[in-house]
N, C-alpha and C. Protein backbone atom coordinates (compact mmCIF):
# COMPACT_ATOMS: atom_id res chain seq x y z
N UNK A 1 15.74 -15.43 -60.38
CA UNK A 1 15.44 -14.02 -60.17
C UNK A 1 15.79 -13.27 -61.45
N UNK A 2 15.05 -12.84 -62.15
CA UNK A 2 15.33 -11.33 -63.07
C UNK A 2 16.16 -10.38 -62.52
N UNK A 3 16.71 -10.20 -63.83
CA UNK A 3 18.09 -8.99 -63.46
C UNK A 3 16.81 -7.59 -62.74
N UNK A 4 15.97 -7.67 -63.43
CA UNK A 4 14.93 -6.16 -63.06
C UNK A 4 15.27 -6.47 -61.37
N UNK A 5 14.48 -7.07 -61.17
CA UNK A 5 14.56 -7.57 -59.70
C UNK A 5 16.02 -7.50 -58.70
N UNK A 6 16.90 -7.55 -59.44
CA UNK A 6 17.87 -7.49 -58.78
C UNK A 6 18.41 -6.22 -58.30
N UNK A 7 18.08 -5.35 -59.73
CA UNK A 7 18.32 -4.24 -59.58
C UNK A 7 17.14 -3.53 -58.58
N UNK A 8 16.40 -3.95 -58.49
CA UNK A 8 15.29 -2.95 -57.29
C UNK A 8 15.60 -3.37 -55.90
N UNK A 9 15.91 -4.82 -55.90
CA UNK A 9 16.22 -5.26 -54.61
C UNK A 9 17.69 -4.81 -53.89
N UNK A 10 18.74 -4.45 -55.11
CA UNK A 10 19.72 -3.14 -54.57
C UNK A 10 19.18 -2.14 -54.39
N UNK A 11 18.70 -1.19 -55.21
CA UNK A 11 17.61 -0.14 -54.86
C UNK A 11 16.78 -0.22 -53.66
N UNK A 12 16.20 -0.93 -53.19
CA UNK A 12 15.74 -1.16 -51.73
C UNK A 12 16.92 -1.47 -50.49
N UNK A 13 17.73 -1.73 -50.95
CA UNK A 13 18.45 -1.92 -49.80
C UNK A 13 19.45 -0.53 -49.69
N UNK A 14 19.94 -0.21 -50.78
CA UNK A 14 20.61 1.35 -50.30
C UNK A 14 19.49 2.36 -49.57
N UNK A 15 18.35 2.40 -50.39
CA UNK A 15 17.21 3.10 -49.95
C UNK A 15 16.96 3.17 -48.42
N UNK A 16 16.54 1.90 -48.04
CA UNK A 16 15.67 1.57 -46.89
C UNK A 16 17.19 1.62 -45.92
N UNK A 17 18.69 1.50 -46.03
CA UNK A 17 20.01 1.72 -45.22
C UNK A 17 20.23 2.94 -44.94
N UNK A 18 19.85 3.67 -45.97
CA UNK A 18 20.36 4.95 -45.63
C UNK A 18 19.29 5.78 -44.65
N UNK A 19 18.51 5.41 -43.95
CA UNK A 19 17.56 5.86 -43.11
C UNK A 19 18.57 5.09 -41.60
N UNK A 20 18.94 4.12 -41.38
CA UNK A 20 19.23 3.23 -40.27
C UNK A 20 20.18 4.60 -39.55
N UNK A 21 21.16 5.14 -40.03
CA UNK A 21 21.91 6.50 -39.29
C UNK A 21 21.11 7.20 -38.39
N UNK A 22 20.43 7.53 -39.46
CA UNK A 22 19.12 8.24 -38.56
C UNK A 22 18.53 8.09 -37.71
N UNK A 23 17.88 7.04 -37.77
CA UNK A 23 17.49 6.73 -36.16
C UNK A 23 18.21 6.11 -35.61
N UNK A 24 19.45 5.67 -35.09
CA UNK A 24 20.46 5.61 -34.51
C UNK A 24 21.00 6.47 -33.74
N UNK A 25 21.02 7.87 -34.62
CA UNK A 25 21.53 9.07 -34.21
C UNK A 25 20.27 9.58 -33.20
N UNK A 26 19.30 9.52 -33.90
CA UNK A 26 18.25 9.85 -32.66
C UNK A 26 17.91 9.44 -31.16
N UNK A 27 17.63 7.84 -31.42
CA UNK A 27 17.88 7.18 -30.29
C UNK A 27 18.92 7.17 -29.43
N UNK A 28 20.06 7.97 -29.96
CA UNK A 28 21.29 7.93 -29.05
C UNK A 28 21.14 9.24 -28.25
N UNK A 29 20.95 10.41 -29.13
CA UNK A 29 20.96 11.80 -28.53
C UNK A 29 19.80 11.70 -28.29
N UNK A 30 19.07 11.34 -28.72
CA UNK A 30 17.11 11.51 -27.96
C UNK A 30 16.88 13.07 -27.99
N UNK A 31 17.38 13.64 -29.20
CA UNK A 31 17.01 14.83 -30.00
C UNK A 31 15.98 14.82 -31.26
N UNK A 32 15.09 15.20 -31.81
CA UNK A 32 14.80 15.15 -32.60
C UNK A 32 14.18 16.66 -33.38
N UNK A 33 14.99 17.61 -32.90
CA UNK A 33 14.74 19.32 -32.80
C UNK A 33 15.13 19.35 -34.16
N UNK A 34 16.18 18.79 -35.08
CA UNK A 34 16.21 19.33 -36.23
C UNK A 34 15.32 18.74 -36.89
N UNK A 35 14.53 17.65 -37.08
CA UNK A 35 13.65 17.27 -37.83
C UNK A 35 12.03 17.90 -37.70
N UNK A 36 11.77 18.09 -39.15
CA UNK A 36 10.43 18.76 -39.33
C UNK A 36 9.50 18.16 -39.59
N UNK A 37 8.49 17.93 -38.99
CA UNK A 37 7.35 17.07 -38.73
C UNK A 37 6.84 17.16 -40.09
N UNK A 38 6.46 18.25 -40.36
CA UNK A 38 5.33 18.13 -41.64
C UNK A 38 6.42 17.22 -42.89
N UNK A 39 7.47 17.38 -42.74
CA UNK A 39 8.61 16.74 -43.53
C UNK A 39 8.17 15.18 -43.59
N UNK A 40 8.26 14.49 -42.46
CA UNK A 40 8.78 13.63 -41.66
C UNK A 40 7.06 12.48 -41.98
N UNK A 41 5.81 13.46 -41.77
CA UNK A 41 4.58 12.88 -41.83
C UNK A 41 4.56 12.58 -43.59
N UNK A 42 4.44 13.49 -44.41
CA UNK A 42 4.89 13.60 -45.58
C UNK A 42 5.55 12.33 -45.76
N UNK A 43 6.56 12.72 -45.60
CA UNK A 43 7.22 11.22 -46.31
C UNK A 43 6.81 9.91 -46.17
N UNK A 44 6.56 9.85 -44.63
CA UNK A 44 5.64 8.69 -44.17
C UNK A 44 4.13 8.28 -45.23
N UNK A 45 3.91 9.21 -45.40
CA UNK A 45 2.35 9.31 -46.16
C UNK A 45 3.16 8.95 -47.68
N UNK A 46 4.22 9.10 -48.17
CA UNK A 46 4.33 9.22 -49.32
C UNK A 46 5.10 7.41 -49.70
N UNK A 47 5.59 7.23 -48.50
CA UNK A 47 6.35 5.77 -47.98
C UNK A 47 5.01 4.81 -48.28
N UNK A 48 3.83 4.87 -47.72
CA UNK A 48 3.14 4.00 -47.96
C UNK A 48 1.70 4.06 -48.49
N UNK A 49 2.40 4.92 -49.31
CA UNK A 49 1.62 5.09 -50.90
C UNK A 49 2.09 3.93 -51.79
N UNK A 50 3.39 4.34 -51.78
CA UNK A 50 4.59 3.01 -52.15
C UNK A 50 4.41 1.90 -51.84
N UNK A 51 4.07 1.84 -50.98
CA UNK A 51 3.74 0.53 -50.46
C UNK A 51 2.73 -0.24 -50.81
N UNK A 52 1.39 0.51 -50.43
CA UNK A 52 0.70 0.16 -51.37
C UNK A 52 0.54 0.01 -53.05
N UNK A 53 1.45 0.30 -53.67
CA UNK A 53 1.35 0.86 -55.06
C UNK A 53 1.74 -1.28 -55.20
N UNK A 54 3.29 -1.26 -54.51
CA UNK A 54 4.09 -2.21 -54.38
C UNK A 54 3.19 -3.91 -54.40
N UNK A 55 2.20 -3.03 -53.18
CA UNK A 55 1.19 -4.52 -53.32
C UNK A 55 0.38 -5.05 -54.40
N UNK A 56 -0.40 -3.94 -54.95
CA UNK A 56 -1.12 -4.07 -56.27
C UNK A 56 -0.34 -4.63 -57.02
N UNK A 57 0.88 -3.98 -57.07
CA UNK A 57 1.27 -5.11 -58.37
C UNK A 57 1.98 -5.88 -58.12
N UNK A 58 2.35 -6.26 -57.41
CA UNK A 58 2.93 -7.70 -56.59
C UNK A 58 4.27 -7.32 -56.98
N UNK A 59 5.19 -6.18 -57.00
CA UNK A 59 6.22 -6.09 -56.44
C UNK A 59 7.26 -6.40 -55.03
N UNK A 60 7.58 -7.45 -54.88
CA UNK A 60 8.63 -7.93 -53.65
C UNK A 60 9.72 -6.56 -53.16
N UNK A 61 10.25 -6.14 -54.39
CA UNK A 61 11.23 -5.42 -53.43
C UNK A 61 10.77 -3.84 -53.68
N UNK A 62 9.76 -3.80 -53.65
CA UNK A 62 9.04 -2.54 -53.91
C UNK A 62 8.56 -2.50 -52.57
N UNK A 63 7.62 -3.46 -51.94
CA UNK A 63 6.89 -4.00 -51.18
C UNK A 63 8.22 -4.32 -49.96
N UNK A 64 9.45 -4.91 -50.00
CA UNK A 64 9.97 -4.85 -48.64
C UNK A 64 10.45 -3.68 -48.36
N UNK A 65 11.16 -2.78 -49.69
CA UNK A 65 12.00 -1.61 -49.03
C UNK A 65 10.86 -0.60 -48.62
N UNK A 66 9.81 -0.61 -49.30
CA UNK A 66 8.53 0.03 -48.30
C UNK A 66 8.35 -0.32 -47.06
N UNK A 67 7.92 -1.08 -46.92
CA UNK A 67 7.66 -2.07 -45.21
C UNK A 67 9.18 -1.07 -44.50
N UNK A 68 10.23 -1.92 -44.76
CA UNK A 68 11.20 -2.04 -43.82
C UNK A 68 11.26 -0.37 -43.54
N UNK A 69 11.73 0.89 -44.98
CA UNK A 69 11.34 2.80 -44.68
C UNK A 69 10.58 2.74 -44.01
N UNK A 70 9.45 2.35 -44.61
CA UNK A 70 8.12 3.50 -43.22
C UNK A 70 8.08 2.62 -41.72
N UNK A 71 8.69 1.09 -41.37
CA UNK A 71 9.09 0.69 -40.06
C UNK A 71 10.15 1.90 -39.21
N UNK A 72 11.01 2.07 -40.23
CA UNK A 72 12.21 3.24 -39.74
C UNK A 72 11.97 4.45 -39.77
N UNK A 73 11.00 5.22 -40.62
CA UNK A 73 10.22 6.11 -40.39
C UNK A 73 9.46 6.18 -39.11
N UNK A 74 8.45 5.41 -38.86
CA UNK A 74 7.72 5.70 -37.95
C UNK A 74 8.37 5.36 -36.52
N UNK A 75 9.31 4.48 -36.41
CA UNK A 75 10.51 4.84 -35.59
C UNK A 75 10.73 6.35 -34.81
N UNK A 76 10.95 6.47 -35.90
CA UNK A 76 11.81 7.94 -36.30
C UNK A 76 10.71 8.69 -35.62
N UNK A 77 9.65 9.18 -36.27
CA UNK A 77 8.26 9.90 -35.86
C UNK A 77 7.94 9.52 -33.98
N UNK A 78 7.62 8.02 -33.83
CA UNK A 78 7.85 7.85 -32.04
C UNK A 78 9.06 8.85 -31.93
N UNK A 79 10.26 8.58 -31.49
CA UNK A 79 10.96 9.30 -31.14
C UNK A 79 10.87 10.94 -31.28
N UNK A 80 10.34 11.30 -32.78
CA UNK A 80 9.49 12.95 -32.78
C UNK A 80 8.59 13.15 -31.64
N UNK A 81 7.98 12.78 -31.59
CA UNK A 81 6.41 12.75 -31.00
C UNK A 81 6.82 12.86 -29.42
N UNK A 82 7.81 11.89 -28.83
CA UNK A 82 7.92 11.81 -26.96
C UNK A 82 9.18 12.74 -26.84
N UNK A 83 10.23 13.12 -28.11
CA UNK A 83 10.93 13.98 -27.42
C UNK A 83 11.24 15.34 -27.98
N UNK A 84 10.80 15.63 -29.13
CA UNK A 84 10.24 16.81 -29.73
C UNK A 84 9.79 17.84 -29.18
């Protein structure tokens, strides 16, 4: 593995962790009143832009910490959507 690589594949993992609170916290209170949709779609849209960007160039940890965000994103968004 390349040091580059190493360093993104930390970068993906603080990244794509620091979302897990979040929906945790949601799924527990089954609140999702402070979060702002247009926020929330946005990012989603902007998550797998990334993602795609990730595939073209055959980035791995570009390409998982994408996958795994916008999995926890759209998480996140279900839980917007039924109790919002």
């Amino acid at each position: 593995m390349k040091s580059i690589d190493l360093v993104g594949y930390i970068a993906a993992t603080l990244t794509t962790a620091a979302f897990l609170p979040q929906v945790f916290k949601v799924w527990q209170s089954k609140s999702t009143k402070d979060l702002a949709l247009p926020t929330l779609l946005s990012f989603i849209a902007g998550v797998s832009m990334w993602l795609v960007y990730g595939l073209l160039v055959e980035s791995t940890p570009i390409i998982i910490a994408n996958t795994a965000t916008l999995v926890l994103n759209l998480i996140i968004l279900r839980f917007k959507l039924k109790y919002g």
